[in-house]
C-alpha atoms as a PDB file:
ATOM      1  CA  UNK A   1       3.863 -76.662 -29.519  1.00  0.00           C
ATOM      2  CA  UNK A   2       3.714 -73.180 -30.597  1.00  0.00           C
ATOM      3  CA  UNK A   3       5.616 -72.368 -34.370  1.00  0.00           C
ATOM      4  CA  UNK A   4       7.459 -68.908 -34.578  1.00  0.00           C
ATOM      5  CA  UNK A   5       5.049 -67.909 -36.701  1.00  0.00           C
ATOM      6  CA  UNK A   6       2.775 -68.084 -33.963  1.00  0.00           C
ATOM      7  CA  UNK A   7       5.042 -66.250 -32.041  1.00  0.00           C
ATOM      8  CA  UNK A   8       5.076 -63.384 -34.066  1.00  0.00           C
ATOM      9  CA  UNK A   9       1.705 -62.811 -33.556  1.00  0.00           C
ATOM     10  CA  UNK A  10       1.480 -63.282 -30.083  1.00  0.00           C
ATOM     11  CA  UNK A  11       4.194 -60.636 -29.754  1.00  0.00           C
ATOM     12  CA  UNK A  12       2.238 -58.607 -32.260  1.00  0.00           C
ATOM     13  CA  UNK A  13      -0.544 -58.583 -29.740  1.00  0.00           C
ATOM     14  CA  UNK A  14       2.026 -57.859 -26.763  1.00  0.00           C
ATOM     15  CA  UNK A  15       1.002 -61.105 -25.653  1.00  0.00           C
ATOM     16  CA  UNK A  16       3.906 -62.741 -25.124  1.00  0.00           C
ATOM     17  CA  UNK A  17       7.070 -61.001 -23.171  1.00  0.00           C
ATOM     18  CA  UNK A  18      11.156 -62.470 -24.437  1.00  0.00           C
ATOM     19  CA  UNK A  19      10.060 -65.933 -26.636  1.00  0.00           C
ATOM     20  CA  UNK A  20       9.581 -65.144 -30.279  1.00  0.00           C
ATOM     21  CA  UNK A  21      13.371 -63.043 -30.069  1.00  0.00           C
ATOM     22  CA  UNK A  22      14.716 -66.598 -28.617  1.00  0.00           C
ATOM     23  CA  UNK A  23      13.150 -69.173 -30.294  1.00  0.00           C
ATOM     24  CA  UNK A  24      11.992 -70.613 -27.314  1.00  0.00           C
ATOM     25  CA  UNK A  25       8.650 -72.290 -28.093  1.00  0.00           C
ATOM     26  CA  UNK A  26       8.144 -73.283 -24.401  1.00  0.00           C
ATOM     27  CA  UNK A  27       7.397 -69.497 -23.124  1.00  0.00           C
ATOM     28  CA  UNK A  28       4.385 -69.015 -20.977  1.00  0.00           C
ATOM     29  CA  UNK A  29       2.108 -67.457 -23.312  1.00  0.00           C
ATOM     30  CA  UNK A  30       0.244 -65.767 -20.855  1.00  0.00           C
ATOM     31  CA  UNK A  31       2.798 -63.605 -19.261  1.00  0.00           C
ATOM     32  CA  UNK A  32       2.018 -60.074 -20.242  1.00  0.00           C
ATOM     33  CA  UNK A  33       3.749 -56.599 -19.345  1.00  0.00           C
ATOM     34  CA  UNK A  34       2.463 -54.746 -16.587  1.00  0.00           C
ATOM     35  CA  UNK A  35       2.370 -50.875 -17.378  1.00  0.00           C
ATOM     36  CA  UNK A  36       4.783 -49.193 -14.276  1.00  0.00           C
ATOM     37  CA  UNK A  37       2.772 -45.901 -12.596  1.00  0.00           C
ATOM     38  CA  UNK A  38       4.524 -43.245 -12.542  1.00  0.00           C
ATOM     39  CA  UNK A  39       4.998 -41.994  -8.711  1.00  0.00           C
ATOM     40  CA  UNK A  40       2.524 -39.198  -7.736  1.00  0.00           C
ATOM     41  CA  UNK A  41       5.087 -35.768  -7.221  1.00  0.00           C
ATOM     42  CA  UNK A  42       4.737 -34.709  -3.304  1.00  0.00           C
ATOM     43  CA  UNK A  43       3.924 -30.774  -3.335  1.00  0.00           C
ATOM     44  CA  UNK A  44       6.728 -28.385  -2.047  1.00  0.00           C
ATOM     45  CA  UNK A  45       5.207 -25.956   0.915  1.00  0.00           C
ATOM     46  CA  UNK A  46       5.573 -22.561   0.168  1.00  0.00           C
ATOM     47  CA  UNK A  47       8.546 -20.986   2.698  1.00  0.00           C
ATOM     48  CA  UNK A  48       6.743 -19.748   6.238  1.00  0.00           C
ATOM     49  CA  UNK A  49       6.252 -16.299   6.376  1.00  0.00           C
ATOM     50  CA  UNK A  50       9.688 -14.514   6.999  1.00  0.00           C
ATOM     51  CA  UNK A  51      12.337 -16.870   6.137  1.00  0.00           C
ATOM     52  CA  UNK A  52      15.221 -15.991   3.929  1.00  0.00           C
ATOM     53  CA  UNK A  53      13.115 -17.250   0.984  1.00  0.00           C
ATOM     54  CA  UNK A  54      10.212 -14.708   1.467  1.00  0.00           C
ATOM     55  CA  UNK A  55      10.650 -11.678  -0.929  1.00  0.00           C
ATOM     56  CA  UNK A  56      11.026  -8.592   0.850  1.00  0.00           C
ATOM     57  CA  UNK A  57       8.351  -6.211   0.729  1.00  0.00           C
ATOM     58  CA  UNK A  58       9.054  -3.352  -1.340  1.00  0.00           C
ATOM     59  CA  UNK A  59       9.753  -0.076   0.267  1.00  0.00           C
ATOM     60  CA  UNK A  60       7.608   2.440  -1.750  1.00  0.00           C
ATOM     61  CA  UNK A  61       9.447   5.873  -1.789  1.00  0.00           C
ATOM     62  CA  UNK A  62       6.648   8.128  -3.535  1.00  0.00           C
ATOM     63  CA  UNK A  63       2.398   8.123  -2.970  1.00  0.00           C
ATOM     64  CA  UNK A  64       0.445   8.938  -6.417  1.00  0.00           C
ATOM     65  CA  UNK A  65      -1.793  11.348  -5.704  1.00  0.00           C
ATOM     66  CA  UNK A  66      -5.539  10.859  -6.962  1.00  0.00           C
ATOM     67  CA  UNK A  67      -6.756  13.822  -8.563  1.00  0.00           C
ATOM     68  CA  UNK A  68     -10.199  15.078  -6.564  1.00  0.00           C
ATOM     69  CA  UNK A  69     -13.001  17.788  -7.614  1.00  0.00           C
ATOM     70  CA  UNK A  70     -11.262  21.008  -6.874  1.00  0.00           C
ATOM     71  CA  UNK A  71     -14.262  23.315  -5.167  1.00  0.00           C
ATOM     72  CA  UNK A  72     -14.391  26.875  -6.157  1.00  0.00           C
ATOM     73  CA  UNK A  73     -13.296  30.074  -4.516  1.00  0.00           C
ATOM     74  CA  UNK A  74     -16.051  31.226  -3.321  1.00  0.00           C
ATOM     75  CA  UNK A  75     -17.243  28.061  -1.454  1.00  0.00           C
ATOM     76  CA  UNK A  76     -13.362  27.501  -0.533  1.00  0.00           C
ATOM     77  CA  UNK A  77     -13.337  31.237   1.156  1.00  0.00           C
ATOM     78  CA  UNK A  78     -16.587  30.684   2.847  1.00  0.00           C
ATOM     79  CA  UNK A  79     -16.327  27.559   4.418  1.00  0.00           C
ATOM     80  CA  UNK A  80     -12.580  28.695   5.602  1.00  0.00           C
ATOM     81  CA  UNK A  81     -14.243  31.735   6.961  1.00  0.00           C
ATOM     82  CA  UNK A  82     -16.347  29.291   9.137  1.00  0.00           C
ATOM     83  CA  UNK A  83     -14.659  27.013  10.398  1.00  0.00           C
ATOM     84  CA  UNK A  84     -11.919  29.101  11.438  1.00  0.00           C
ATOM     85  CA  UNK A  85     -14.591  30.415  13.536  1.00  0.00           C
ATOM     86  CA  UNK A  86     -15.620  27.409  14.941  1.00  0.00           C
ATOM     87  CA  UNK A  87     -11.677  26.830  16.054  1.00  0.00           C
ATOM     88  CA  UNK A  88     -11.675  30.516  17.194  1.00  0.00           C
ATOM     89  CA  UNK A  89     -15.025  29.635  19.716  1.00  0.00           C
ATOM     90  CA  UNK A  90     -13.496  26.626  21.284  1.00  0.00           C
ATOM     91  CA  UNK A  91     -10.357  27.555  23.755  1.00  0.00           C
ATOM     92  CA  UNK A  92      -8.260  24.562  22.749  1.00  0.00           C
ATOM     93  CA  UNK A  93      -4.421  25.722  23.382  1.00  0.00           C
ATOM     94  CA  UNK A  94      -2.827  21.930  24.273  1.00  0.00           C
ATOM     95  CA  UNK A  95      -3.960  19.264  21.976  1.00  0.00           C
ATOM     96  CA  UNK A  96      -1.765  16.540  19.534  1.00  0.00           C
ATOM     97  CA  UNK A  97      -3.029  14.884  16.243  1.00  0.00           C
ATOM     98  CA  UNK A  98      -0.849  13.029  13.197  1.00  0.00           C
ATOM     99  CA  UNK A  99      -0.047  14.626  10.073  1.00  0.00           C
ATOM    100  CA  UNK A 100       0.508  12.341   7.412  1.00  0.00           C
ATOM    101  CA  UNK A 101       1.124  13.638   3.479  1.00  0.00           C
ATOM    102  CA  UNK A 102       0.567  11.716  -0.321  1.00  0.00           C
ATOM    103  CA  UNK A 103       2.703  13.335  -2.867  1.00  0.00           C
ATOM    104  CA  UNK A 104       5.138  12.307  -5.563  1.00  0.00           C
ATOM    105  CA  UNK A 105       8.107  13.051  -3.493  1.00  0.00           C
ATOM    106  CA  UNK A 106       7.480  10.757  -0.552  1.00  0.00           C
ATOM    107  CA  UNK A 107       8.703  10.957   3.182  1.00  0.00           C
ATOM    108  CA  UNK A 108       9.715   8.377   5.414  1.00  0.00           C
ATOM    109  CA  UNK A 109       8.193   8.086   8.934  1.00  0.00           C
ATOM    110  CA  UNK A 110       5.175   8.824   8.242  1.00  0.00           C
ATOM    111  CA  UNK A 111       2.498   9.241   9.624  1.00  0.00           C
ATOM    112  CA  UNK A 112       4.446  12.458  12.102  1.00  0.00           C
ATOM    113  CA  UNK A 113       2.657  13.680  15.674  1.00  0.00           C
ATOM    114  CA  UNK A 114       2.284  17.164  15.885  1.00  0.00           C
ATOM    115  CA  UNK A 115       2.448  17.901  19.676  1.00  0.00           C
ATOM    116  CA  UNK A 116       0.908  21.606  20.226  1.00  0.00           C
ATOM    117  CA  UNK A 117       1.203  23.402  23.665  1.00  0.00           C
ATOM    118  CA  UNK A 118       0.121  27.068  24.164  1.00  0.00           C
ATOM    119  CA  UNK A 119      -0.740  27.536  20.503  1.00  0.00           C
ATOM    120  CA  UNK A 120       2.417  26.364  19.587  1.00  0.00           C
ATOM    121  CA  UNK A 121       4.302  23.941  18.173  1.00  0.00           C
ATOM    122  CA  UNK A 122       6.191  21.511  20.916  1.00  0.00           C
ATOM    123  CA  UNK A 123       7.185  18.158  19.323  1.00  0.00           C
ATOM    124  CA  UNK A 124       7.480  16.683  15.708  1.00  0.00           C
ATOM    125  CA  UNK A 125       7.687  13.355  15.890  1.00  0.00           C
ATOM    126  CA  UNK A 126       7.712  10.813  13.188  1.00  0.00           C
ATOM    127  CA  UNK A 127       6.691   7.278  13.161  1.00  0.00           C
ATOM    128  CA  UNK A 128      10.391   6.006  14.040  1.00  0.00           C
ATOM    129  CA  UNK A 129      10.129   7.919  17.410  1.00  0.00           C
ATOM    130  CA  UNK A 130      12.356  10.290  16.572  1.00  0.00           C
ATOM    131  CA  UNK A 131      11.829  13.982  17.203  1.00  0.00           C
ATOM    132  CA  UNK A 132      12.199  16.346  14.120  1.00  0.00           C
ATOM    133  CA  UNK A 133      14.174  19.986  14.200  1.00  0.00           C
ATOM    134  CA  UNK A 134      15.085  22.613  11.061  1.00  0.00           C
ATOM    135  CA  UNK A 135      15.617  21.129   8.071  1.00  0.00           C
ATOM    136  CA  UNK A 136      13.940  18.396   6.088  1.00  0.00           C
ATOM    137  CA  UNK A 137      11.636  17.097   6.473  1.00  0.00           C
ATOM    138  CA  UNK A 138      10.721  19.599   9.372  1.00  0.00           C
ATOM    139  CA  UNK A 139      10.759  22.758   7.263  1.00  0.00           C
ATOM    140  CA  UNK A 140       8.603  21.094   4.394  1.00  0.00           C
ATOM    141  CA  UNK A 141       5.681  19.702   7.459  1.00  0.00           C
ATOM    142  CA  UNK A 142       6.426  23.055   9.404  1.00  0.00           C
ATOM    143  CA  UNK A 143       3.409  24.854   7.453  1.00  0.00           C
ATOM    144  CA  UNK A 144       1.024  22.486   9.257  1.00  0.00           C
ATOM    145  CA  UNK A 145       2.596  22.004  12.724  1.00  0.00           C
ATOM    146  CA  UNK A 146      -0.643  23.744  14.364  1.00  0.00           C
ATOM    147  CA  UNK A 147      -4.246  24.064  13.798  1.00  0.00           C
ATOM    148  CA  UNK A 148      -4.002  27.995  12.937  1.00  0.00           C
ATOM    149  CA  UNK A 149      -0.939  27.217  10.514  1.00  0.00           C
ATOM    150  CA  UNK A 150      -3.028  24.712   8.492  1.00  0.00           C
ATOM    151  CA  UNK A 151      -5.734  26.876   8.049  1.00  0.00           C
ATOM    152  CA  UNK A 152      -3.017  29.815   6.812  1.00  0.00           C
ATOM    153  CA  UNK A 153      -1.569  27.107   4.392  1.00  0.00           C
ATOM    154  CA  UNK A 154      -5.040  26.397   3.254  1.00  0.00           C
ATOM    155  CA  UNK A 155      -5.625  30.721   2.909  1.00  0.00           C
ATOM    156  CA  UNK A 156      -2.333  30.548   0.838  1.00  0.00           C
ATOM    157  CA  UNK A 157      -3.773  27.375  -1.278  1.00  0.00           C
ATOM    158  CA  UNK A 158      -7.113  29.679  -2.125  1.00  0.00           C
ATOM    159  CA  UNK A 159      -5.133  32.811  -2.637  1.00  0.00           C
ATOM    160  CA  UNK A 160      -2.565  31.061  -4.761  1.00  0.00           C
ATOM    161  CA  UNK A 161      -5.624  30.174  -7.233  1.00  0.00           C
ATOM    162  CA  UNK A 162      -4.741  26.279  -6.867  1.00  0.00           C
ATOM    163  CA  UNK A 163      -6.667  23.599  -7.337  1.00  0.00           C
ATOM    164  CA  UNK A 164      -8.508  23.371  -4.032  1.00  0.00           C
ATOM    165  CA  UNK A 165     -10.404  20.722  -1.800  1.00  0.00           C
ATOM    166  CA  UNK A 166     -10.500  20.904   1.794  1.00  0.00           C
ATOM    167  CA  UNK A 167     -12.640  19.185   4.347  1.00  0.00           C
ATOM    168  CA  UNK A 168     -13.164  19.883   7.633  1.00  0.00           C
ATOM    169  CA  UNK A 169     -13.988  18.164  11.315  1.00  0.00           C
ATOM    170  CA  UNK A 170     -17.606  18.735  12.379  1.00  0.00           C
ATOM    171  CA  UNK A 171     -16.964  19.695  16.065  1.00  0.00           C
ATOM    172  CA  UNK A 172     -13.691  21.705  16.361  1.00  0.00           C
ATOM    173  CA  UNK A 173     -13.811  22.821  12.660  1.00  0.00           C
ATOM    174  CA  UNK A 174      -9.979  22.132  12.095  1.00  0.00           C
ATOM    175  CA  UNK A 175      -9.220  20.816   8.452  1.00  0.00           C
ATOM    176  CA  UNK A 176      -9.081  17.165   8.402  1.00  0.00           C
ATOM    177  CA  UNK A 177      -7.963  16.782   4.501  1.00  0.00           C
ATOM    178  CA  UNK A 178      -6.200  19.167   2.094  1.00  0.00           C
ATOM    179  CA  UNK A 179      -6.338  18.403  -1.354  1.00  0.00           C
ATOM    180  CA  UNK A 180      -4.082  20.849  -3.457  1.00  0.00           C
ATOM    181  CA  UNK A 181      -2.884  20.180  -6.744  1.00  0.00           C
ATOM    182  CA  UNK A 182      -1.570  22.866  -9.752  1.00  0.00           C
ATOM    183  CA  UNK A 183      -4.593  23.564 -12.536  1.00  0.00           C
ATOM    184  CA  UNK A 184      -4.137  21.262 -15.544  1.00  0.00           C
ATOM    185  CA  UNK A 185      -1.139  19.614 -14.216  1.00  0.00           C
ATOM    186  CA  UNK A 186      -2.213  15.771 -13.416  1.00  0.00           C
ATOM    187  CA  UNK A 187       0.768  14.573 -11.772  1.00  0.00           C
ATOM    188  CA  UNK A 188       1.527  17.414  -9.173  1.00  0.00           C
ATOM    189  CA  UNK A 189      -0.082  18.385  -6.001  1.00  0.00           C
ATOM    190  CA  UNK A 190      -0.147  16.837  -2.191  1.00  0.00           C
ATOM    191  CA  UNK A 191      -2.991  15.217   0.023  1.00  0.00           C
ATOM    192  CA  UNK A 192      -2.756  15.759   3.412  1.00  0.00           C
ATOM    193  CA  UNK A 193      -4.724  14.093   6.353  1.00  0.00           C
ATOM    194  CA  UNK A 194      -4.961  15.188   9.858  1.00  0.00           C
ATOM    195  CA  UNK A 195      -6.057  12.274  12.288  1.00  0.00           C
ATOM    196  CA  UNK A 196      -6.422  11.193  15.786  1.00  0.00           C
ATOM    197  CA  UNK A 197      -7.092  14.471  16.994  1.00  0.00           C
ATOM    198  CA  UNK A 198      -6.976  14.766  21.098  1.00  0.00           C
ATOM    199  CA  UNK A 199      -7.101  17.437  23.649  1.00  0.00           C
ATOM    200  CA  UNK A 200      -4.033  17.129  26.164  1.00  0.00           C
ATOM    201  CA  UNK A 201      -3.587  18.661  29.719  1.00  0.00           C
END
């Protein structure tokens, strides 16, 4: 028979599970607790892509401009001078490309087709498919709506004294990239990229 002093130290050793509280000598002494697992947690799939869950994507209303190494007068001036020429050579009257622009204002619909018949301008379009006219943004893309219009913008750029870079395609000679920004003023200026240049009947 086991005593309650036995008891005690059976429970002592968590040997023993209910007998030494009761008295009850006739407990199996070899009944012991079983420690309970706790239940592994089942992961939680993120939502698919576009349910009401997903977080919109912000709409970003302004570009920051990255500063570039504006290129001096002189080399501005001369390689206007020819590659205006090259333009000049080649007989191109009818051609498209897309005009797109990085500034701190920001425009929507970009990037905007620039449709060019005769010389001149025939179409604005944006990205939305719809067709521009006077006003904004037309009037503030207007300045680049043809070849010979960009490089008078970029003339203006040189003769305004800003701070310049300009790069320009290696066949036709039409600018391709405009950077213009004001001297010692980090958080002004544009970047403009024409792309996707074609020749149209």
């Amino acid at each position: 028979m086991v005593g309650k002093i036995g008891c005690a130290s059976l429970a002592a050793l968590a040997l023993v599970v209910g007998a030494c509280e009761s008295g009850d000598d006739s407990a199996n002494p070899t009944e012991v607790a079983t420690p309970t697992e706790e239940p592994t947690p089942t992961p939680v799939p993120p939502p698919p892509t576009g349910s009401p869950t997903s977080a919109a994507t912000p709409v970003v209303t302004a570009t920051p401009v990255t500063p570039r190494m504006s290129q001096s007068p002189s080399e501005l001036l001369a390689a206007l001078e020819d590659n205006r020429a090259k333009w000049d050579s080649a007989p191109i009257q009818n051609y498209r490309y897309d005009f797109t622009i990085a500034c701190f204002c920001g425009f929507d619909g970009l990037p905007i087709t620039m449709a060019v018949r005769n010389g001149e301008l025939e179409s604005m379009t944006n990205s939305f498919g719809k067709t521009l006219s006077e006003g904004f943004p037309f009037d503030n893309f207007y300045r680049y709506s043809t070849v010979a219009r960009t490089f008078q913008q970029v003339a203006t750029d040189i003769r305004e004294a800003r701070a310049l870079a300009v790069t320009y395609d290696g066949g036709y000679g039409f600018p391709t990239t405009i950077w213009a920004g004001t001297r010692g003023v980090t958080d002004s200026g544009s970047f403009v990229t024409i792309s996707n240049f074609e020749v149209i009947q």
